[in-house]
C-alpha atoms as a PDB file:
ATOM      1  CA  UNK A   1     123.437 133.867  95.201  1.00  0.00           C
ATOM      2  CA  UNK A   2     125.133 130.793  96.934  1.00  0.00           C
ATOM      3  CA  UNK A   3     128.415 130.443  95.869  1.00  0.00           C
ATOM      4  CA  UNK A   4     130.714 126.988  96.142  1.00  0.00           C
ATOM      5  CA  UNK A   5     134.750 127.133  95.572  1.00  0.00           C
ATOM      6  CA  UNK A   6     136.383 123.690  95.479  1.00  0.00           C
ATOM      7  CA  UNK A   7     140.111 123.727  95.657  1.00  0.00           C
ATOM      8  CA  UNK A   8     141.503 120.384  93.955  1.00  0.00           C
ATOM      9  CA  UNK A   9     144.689 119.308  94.573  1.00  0.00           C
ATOM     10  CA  UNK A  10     146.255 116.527  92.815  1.00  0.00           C
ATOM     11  CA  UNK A  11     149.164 113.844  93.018  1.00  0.00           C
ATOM     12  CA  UNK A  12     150.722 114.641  89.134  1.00  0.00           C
ATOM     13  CA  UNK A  13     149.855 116.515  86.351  1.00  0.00           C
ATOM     14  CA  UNK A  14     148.057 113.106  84.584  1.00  0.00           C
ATOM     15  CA  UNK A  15     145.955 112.916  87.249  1.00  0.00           C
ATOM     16  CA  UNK A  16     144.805 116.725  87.401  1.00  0.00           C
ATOM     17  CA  UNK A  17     144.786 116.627  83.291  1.00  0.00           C
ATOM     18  CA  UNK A  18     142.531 112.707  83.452  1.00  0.00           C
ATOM     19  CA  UNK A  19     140.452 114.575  86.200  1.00  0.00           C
ATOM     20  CA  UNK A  20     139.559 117.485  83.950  1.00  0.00           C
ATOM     21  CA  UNK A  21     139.640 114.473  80.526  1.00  0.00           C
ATOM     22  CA  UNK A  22     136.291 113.039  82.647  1.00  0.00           C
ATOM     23  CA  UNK A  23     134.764 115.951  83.221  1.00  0.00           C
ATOM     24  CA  UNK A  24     134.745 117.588  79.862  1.00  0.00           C
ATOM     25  CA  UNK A  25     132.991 114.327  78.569  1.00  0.00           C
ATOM     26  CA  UNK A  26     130.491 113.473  80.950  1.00  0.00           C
ATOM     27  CA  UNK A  27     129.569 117.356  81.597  1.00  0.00           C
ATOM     28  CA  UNK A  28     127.008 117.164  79.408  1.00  0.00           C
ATOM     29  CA  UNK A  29     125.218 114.463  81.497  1.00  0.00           C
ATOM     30  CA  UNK A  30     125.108 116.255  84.855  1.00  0.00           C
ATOM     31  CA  UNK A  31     125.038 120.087  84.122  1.00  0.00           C
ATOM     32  CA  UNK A  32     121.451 119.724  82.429  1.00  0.00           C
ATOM     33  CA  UNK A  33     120.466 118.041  85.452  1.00  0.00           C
ATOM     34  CA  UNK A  34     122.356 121.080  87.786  1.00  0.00           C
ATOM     35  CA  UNK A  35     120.645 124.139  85.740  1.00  0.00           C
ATOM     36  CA  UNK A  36     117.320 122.645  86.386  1.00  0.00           C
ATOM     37  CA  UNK A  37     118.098 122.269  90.178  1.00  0.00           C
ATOM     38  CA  UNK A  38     119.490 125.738  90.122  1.00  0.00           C
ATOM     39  CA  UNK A  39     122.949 126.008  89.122  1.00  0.00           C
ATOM     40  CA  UNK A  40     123.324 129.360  87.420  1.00  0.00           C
ATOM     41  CA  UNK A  41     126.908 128.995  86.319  1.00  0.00           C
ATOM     42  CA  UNK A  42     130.314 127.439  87.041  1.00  0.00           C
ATOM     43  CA  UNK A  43     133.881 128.599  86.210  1.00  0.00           C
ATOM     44  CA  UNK A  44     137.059 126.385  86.256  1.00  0.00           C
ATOM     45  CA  UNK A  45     140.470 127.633  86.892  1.00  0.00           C
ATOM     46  CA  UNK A  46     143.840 126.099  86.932  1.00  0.00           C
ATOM     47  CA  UNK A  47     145.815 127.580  90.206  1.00  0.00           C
ATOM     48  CA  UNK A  48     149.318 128.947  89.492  1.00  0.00           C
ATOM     49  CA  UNK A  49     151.409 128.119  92.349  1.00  0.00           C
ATOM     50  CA  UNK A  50     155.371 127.747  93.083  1.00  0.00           C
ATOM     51  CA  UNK A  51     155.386 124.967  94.605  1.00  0.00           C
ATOM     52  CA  UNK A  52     154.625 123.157  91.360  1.00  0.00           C
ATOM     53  CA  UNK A  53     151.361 121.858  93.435  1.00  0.00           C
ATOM     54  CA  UNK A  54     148.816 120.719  90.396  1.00  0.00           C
ATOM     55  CA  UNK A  55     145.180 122.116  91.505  1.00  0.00           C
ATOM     56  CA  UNK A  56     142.259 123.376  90.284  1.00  0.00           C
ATOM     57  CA  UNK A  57     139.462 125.770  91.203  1.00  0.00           C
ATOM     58  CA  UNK A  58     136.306 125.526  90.596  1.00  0.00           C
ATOM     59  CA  UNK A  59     133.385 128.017  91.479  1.00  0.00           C
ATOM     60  CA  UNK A  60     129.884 127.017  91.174  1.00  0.00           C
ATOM     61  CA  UNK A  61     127.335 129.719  91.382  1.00  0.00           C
ATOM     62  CA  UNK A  62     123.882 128.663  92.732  1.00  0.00           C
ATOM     63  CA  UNK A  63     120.559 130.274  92.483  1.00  0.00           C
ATOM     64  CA  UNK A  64     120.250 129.890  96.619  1.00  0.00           C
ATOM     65  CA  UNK A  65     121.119 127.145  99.425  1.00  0.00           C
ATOM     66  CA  UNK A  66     118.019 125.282  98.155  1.00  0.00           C
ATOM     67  CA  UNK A  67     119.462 124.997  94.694  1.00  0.00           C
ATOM     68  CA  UNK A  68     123.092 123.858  96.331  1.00  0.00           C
ATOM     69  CA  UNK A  69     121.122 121.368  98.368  1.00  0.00           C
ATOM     70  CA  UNK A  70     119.268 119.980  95.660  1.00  0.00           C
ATOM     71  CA  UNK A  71     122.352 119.367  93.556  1.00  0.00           C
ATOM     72  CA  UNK A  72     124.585 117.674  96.431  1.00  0.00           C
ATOM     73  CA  UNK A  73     122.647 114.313  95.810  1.00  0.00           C
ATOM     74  CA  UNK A  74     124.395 114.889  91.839  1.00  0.00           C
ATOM     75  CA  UNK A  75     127.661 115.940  92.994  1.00  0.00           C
ATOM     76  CA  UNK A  76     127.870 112.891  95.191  1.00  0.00           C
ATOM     77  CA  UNK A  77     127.048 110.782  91.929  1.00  0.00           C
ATOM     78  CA  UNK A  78     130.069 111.956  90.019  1.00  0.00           C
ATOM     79  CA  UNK A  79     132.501 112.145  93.124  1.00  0.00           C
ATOM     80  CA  UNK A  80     131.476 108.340  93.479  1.00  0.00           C
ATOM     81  CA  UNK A  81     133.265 107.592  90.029  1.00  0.00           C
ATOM     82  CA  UNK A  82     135.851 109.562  90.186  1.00  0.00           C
ATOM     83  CA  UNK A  83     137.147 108.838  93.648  1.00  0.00           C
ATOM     84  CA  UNK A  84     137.705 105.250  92.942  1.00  0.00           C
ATOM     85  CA  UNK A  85     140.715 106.043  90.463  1.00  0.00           C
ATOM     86  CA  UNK A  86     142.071 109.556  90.865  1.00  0.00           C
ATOM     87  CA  UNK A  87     143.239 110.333  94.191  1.00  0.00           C
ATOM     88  CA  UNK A  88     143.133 114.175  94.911  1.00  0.00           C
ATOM     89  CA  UNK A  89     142.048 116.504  97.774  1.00  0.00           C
ATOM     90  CA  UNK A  90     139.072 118.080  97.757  1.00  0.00           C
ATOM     91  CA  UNK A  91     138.560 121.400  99.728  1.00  0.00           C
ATOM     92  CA  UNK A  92     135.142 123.119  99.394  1.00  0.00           C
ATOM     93  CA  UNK A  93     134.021 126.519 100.926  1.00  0.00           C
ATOM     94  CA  UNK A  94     130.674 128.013 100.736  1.00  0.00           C
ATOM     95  CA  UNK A  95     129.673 131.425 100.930  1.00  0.00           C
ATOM     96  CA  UNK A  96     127.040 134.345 100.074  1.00  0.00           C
ATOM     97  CA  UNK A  97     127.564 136.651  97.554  1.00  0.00           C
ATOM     98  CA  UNK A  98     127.866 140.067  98.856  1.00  0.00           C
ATOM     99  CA  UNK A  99     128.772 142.094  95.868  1.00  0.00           C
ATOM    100  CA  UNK A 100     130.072 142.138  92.757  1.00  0.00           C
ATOM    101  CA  UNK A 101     131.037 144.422  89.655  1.00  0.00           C
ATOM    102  CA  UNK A 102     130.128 142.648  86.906  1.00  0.00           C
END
């Protein structure tokens, strides 16, 4: 398992809360597209911070690099959009998963 964590961080709270708006509606246009390619699942979190910074996590769990490959071309797509009119950002770190409890 390939796992991606992308740290958001964003000027205000509209723009982490219109970030979250887009996704939540257009979702169902890309992650149909991202199982297929090998997304197995994805998790969002909102960080809890003091310095009243306004982020979120998200983890995106892929089937292998292949998968993560295939889907960059996707991710790219909706980054495209969103970039233009939310500034934010974007930290991403990649890793293997080497165990887990679950």
């Amino acid at each position: 398992m390939l796992i991606n964590i992308t740290i958001q961080t964003f000027m205000s709270e509209n723009e982490l809360e219109l970030s979250q708006s887009r996704w939540e509606s257009s979702k169902d246009k890309y992650l149909p597209r991202l199982y297929t390619l090998g997304l197995e699942r994805f998790t969002t979190t909102r960080i809890w911070t003091k310095a009243d910074k306004h982020s979120l996590a998200h983890v995106w769990e892929y089937r292998d690099k292949e998968a993560m490959d295939n889907c960059m071309p996707i991710w790219s797509e909706i980054e495209a959009t969103w970039r233009e009119t939310i500034i934010m950002k974007t930290t991403s770190y990649r890793g293997v998963q080497i165990s887990c409890d679950a």
